[in-house]
C-alpha atoms as a PDB file:
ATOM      1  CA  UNK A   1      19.288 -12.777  20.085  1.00  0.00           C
ATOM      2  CA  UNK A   2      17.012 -11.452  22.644  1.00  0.00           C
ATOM      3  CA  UNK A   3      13.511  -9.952  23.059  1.00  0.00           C
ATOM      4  CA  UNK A   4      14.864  -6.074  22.757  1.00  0.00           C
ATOM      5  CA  UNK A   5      15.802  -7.422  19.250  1.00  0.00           C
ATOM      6  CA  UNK A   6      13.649  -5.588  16.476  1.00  0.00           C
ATOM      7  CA  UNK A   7      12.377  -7.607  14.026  1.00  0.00           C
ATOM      8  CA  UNK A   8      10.324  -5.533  11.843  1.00  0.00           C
ATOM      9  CA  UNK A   9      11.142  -2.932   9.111  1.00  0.00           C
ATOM     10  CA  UNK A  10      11.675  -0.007  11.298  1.00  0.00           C
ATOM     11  CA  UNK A  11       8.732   2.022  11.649  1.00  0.00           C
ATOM     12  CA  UNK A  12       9.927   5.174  10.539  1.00  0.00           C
ATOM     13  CA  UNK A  13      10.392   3.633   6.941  1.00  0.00           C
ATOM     14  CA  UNK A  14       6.938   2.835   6.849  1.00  0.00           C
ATOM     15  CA  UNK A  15       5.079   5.151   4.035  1.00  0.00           C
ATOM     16  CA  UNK A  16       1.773   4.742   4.844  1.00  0.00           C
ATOM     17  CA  UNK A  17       0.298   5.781   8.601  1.00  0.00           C
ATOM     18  CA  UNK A  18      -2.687   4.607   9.762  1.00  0.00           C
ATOM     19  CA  UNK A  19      -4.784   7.822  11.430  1.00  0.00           C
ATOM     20  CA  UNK A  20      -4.222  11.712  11.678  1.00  0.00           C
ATOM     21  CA  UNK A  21      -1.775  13.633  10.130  1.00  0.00           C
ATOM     22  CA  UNK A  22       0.629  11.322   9.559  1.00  0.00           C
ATOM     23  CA  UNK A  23      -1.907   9.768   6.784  1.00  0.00           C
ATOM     24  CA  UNK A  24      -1.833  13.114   4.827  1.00  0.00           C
ATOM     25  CA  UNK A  25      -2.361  13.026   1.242  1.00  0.00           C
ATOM     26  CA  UNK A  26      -1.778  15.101  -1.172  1.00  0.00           C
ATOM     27  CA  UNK A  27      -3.009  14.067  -4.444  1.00  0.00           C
ATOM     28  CA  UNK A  28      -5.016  11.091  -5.905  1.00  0.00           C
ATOM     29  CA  UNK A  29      -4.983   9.844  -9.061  1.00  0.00           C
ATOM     30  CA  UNK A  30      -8.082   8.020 -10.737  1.00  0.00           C
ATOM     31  CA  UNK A  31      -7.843   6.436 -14.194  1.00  0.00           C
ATOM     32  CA  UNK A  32     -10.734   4.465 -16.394  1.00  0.00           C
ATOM     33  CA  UNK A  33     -13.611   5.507 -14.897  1.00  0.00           C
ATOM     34  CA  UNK A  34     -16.218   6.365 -17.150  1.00  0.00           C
ATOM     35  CA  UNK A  35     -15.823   9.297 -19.546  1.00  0.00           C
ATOM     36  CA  UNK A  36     -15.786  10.617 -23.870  1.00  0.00           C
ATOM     37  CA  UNK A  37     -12.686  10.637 -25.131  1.00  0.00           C
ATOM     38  CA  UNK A  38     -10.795  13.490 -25.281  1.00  0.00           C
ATOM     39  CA  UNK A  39     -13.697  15.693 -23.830  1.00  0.00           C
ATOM     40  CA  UNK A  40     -13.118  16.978 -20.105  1.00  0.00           C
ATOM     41  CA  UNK A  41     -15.738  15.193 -17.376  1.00  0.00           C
ATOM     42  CA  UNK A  42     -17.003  18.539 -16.249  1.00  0.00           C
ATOM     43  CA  UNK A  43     -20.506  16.605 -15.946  1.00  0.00           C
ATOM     44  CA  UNK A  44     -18.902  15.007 -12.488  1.00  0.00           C
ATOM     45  CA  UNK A  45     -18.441  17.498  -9.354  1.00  0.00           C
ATOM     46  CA  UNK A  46     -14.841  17.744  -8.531  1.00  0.00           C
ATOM     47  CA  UNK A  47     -15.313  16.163  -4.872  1.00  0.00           C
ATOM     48  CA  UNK A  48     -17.303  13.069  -6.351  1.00  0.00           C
ATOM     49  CA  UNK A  49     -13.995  12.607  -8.201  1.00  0.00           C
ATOM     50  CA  UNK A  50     -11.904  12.257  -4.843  1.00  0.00           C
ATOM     51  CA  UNK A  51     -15.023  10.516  -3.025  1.00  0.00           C
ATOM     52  CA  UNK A  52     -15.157   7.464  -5.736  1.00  0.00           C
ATOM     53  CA  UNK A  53     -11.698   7.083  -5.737  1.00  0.00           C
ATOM     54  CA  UNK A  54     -11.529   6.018  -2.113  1.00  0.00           C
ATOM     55  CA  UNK A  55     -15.073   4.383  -2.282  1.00  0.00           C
ATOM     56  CA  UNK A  56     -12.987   2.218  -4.737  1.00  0.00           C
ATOM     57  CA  UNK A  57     -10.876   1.551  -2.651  1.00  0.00           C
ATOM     58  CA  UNK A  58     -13.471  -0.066   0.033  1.00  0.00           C
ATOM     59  CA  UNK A  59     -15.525  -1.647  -2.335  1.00  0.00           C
ATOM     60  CA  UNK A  60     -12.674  -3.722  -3.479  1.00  0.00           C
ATOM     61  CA  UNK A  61     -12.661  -7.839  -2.456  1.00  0.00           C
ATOM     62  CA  UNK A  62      -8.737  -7.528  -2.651  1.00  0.00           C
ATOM     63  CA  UNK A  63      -6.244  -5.545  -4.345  1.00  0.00           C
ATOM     64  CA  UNK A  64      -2.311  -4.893  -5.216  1.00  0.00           C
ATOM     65  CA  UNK A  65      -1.354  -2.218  -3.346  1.00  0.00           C
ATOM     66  CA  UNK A  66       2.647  -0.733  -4.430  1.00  0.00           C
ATOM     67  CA  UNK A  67       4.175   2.123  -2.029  1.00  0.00           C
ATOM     68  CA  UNK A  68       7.156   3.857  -3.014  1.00  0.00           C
ATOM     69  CA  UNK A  69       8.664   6.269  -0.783  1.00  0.00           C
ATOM     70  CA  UNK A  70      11.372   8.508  -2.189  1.00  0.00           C
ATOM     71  CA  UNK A  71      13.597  10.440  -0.090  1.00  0.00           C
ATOM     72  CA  UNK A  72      15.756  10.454   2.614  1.00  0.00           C
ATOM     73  CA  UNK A  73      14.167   7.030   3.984  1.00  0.00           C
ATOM     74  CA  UNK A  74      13.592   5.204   0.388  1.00  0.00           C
ATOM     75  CA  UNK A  75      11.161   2.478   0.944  1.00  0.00           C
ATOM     76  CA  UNK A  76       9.356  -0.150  -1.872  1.00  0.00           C
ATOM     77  CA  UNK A  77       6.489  -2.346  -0.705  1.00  0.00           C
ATOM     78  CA  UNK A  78       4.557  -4.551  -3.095  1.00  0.00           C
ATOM     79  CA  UNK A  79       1.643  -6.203  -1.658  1.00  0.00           C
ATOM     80  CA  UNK A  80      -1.383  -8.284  -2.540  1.00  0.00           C
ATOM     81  CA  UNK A  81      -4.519  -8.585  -0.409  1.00  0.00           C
ATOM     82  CA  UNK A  82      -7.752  -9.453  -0.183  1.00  0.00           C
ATOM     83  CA  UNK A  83     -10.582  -9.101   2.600  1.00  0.00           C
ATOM     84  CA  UNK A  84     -10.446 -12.715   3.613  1.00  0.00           C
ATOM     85  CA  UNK A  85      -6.945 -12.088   5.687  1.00  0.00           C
ATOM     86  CA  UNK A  86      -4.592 -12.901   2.604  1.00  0.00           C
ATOM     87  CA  UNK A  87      -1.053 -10.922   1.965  1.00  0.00           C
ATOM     88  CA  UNK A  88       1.743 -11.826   0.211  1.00  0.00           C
ATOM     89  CA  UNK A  89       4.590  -9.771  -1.354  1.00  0.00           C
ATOM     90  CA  UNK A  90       7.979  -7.896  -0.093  1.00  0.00           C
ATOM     91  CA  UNK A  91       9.181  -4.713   1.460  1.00  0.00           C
ATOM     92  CA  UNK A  92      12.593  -3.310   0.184  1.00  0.00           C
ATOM     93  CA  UNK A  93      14.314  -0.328   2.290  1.00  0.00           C
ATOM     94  CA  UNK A  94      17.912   0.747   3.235  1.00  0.00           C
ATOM     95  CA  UNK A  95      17.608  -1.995   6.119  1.00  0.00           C
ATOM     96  CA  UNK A  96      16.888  -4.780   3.371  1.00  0.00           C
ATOM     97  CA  UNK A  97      14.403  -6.501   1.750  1.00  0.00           C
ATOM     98  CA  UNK A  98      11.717  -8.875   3.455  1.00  0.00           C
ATOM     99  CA  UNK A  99       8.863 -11.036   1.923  1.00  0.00           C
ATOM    100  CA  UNK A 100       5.976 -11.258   3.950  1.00  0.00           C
ATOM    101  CA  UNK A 101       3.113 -13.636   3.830  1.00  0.00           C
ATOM    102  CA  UNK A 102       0.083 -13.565   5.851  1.00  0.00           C
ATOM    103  CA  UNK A 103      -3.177 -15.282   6.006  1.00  0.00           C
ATOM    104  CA  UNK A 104      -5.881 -14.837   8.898  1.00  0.00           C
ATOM    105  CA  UNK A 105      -4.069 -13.840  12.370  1.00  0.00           C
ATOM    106  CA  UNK A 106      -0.594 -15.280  11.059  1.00  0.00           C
ATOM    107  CA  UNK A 107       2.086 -13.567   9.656  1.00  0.00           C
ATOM    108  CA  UNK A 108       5.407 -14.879   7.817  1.00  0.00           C
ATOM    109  CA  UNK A 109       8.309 -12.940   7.461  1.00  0.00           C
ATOM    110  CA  UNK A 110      11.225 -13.799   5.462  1.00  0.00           C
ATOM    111  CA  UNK A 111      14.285 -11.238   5.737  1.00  0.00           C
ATOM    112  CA  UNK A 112      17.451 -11.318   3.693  1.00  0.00           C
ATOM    113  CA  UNK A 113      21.317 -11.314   4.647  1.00  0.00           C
ATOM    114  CA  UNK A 114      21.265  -7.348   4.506  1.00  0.00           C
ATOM    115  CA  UNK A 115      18.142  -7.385   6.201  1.00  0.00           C
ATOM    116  CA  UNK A 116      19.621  -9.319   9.269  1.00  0.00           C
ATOM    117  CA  UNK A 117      22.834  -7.223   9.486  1.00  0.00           C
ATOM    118  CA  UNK A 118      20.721  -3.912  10.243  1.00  0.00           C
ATOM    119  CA  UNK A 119      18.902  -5.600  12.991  1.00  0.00           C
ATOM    120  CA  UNK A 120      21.256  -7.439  14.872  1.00  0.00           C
ATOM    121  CA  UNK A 121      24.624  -4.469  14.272  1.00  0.00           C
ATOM    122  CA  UNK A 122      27.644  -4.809  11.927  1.00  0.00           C
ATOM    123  CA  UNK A 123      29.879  -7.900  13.200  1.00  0.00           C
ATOM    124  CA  UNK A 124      26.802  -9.775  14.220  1.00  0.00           C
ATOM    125  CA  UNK A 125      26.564 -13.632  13.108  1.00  0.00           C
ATOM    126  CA  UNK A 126      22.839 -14.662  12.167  1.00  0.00           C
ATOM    127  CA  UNK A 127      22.385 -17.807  14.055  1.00  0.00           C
ATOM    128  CA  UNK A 128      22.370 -20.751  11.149  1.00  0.00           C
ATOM    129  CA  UNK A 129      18.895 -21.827  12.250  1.00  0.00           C
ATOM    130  CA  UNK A 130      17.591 -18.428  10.831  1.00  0.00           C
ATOM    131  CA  UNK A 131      19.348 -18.628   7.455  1.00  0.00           C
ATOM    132  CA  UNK A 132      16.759 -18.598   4.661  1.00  0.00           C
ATOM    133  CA  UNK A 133      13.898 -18.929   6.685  1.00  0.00           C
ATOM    134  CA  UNK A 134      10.533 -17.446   7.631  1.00  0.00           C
ATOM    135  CA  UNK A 135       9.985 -15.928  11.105  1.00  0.00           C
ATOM    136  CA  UNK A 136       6.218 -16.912  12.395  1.00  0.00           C
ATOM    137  CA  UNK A 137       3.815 -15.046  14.515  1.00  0.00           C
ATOM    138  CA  UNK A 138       0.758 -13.694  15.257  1.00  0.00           C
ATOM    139  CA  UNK A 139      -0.961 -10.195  14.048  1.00  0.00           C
ATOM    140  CA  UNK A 140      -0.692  -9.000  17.131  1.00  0.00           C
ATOM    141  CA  UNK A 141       3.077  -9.521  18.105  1.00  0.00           C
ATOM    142  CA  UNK A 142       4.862  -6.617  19.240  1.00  0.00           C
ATOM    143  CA  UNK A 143       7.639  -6.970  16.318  1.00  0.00           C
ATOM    144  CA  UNK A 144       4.814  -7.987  13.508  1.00  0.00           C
ATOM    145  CA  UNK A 145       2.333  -5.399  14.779  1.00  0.00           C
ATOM    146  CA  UNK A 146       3.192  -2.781  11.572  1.00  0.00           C
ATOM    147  CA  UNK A 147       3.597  -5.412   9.035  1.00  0.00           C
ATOM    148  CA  UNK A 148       0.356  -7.097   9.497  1.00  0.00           C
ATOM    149  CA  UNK A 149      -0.925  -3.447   9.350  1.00  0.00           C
ATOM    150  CA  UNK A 150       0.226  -2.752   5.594  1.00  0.00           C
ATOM    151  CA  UNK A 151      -1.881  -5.961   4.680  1.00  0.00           C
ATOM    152  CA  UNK A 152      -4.866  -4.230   6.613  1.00  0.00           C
ATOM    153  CA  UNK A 153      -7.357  -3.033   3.415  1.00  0.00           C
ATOM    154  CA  UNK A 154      -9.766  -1.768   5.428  1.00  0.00           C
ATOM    155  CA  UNK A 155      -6.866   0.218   7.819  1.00  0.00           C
ATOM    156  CA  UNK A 156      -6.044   1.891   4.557  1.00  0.00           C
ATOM    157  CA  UNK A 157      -9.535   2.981   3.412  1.00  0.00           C
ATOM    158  CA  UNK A 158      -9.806   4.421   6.808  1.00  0.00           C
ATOM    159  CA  UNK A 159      -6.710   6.935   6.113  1.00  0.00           C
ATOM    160  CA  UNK A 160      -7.196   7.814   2.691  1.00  0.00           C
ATOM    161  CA  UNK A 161     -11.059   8.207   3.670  1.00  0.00           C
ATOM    162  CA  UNK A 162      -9.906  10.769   6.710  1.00  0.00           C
ATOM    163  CA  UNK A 163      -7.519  12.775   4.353  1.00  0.00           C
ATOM    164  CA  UNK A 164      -9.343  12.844   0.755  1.00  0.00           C
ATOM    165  CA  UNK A 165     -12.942  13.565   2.768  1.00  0.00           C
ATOM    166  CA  UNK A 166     -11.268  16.875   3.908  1.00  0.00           C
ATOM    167  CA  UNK A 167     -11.803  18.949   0.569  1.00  0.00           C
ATOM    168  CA  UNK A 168     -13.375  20.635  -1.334  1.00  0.00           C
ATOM    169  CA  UNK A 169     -12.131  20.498  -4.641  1.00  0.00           C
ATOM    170  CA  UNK A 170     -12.037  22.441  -8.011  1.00  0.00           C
ATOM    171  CA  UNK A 171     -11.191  21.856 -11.104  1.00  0.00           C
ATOM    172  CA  UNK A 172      -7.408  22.198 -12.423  1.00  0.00           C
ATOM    173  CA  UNK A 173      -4.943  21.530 -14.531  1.00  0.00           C
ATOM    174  CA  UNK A 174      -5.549  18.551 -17.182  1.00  0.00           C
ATOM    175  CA  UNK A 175      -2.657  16.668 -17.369  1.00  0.00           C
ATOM    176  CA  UNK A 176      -0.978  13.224 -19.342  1.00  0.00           C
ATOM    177  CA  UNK A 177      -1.237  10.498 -17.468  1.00  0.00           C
ATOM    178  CA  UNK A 178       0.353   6.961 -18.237  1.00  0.00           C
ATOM    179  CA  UNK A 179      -0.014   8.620 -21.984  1.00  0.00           C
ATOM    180  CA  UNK A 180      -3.902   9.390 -21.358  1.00  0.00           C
ATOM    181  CA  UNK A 181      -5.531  12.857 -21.015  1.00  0.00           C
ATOM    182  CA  UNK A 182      -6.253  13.259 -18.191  1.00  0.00           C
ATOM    183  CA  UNK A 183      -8.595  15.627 -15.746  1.00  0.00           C
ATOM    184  CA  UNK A 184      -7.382  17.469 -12.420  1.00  0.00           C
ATOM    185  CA  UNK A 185      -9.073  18.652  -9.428  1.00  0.00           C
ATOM    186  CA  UNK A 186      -7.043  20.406  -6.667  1.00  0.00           C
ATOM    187  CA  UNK A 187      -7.991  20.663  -2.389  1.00  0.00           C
ATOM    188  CA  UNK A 188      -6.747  21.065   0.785  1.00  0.00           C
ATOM    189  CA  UNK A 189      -6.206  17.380   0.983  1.00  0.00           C
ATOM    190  CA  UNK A 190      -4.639  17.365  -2.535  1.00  0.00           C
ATOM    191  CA  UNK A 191      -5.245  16.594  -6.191  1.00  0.00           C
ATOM    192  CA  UNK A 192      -7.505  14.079  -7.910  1.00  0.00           C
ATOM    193  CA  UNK A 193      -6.525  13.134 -11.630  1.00  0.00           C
ATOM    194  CA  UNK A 194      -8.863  11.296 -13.740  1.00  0.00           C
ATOM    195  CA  UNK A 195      -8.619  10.053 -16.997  1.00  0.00           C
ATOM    196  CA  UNK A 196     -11.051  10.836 -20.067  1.00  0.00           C
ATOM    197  CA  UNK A 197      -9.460   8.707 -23.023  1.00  0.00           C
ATOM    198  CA  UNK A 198     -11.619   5.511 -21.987  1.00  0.00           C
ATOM    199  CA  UNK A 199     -13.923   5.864 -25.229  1.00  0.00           C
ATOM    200  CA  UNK A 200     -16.997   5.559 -23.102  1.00  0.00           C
ATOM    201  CA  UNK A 201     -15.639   2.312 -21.058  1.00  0.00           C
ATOM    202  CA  UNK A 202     -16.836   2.238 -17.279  1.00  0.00           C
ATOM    203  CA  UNK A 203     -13.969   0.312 -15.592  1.00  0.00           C
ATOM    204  CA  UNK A 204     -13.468   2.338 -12.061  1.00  0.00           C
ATOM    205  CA  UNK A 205     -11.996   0.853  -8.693  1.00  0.00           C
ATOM    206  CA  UNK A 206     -14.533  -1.733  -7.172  1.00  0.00           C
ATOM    207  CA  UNK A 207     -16.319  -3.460 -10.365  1.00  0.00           C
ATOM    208  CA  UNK A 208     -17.315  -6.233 -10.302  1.00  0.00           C
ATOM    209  CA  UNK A 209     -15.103  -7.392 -13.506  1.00  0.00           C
ATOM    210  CA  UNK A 210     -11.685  -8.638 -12.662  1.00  0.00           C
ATOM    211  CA  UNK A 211      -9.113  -6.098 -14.117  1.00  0.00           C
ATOM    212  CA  UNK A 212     -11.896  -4.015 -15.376  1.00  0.00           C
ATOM    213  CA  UNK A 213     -10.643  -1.177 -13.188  1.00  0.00           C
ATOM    214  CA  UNK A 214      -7.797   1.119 -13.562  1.00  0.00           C
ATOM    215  CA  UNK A 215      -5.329   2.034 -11.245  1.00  0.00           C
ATOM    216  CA  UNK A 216      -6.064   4.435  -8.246  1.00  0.00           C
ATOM    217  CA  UNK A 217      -2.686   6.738  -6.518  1.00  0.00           C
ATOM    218  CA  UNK A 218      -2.549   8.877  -3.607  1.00  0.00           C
ATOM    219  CA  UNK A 219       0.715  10.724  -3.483  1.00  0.00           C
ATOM    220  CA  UNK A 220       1.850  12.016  -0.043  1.00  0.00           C
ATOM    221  CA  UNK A 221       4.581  14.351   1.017  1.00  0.00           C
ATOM    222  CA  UNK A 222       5.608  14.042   4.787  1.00  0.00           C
ATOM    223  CA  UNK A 223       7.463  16.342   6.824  1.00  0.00           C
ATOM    224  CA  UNK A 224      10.748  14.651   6.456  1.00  0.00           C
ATOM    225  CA  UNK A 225      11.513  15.617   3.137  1.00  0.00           C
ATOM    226  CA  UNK A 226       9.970  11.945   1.525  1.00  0.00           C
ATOM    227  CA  UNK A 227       7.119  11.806  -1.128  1.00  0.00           C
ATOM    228  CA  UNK A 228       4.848   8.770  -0.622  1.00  0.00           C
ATOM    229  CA  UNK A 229       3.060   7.148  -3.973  1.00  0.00           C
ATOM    230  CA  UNK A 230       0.393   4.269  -3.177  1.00  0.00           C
ATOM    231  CA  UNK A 231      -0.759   2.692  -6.356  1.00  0.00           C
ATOM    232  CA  UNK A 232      -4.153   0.434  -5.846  1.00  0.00           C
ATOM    233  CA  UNK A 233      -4.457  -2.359  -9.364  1.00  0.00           C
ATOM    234  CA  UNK A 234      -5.310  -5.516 -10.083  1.00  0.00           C
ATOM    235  CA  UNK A 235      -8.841  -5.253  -8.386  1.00  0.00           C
ATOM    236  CA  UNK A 236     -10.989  -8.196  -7.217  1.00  0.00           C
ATOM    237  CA  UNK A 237      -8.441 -10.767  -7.932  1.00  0.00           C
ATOM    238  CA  UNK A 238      -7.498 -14.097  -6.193  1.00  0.00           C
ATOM    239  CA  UNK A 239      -4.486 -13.591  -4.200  1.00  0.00           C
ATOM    240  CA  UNK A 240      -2.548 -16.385  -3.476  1.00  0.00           C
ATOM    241  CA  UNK A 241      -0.890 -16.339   0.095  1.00  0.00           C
ATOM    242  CA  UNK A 242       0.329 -19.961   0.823  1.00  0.00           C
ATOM    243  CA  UNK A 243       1.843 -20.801   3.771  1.00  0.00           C
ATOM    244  CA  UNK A 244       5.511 -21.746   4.410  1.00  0.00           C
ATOM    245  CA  UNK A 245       5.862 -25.518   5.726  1.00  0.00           C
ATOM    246  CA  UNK A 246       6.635 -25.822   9.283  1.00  0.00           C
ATOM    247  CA  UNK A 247      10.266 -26.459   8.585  1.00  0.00           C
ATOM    248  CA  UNK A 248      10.617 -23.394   7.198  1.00  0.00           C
ATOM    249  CA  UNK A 249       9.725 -20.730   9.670  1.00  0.00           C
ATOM    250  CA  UNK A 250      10.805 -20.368  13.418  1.00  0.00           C
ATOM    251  CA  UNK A 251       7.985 -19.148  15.946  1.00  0.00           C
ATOM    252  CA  UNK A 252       8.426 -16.176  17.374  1.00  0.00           C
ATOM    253  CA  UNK A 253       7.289 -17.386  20.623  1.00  0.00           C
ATOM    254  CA  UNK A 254      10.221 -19.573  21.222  1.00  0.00           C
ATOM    255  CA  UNK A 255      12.285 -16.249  21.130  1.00  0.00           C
ATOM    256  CA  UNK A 256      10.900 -13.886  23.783  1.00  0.00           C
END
């Protein structure tokens, strides 16, 4: 192996963009906030609905955050993070699968056999030394750079904030959501849906409550043919992020 070897799961399989139009969404979807049951929430302006959805999203101490990109370039990433510099979970793509911990300015990444065979070209033998363990780095390394970035909560707000705070918005179509009625309201940046069967319950993104909230989605639809879904649950949680033993990973830095 050598330093031209990429390590990372390419970045064109990467869902979620941090900045301009590559962060475009196109619809968000808000459940258990506030409402009557049954009755449409026309008492709430349509852009408040996309504005509280993202202000959910920074309020939040940490958060599980799923992406599923369907598509040419089909991509699953499962991740749980908090403020405090804590990730853990796995990315699945054509190139593999890879579980990723991070805490603070370190980042683990564990790829599989598939995973390996991608990166280094059919016929390629993965050194022993690298079999079934974690490769260790900092945030800032070239080939860990756009991992650490998909643990980044604040990153995210940032490109859901730029896309949703385009509007405005209108009401639309109600729809069923997760078997819940659900309210619509359509802009330029995309839909919100929000959902009016919580009997009067206030349980939106950022309170205070552990797993109070209900889930927030922002669906995007690049220009290569692949739709994008983020889901945002299990708010304000602990996240556990534990890191390998020392036995277990090989430092980067020893392979430039």
């Amino acid at each position: 192996m050598n330093g031209e070897t990429k390590l990372g799961v390419r970045s064109r399989t990467h869902p979620l963009r941090f900045g301009g139009a590559a962060a475009a969404i196109l619809s968000v979807l808000l459940l258990g906030t506030s409402a009557c049951a049954g009755e449409p929430q026309r008492d709430t302006r349509p852009d408040e609905i996309s504005s509280e959805a993202v202000d959910g999203v920074r309020k939040a101490s940490s958060v599980r955050v799923r992406m599923e990109q369907t598509g040419p370039e089909a991509t699953d990433i499962d991740l749980t993070m908090d403020r405090r510099g804590r990730c853990a979970g796995r990315i699945t793509s054509a190139d593999g699968t890879a579980d990723i911990i991070k805490i603070g300015k370190t980042l683990w990444l564990k790829p599989d056999d598939r995973f390996w065979r991608t990166q280094l070209g059919d016929g390629a033998e993965l050194p022993r030394a690298f079999e079934n363990r974690y490769l260790r780095g900092g945030t800032e390394h070239e080939q860990l750079r756009d991992m650490a970035a998909l643990c980044d909560l604040d990153g995210i707000h940032r490109a859901l904030a730029e896309e949703v705070g385009k509007g405005p918005f209108v009401w639309a179509k109600p729809v069923t959501l997760e078997g819940e009625r659900a309210e619509t309201v359509s802009g330029r940046a995309g839909s919100v849906v929000i959902s009016t069967a919580g009997g009067g319950r206030t349980s939106g993104p950022g309170t205070s409550e552990p797993g109070a909230s209900g889930p927030v989605r922002f669906v995007q639809r690049n220009t290569d043919r692949n739709t994008v879904t983020t889901t945002f649950t299990d708010w304000n949680r602990p996240v556990t992020a534990k890191a390998p033993a020392p036995g277990e990973s090989i430092d980067l830095a020893r392979l430039s």
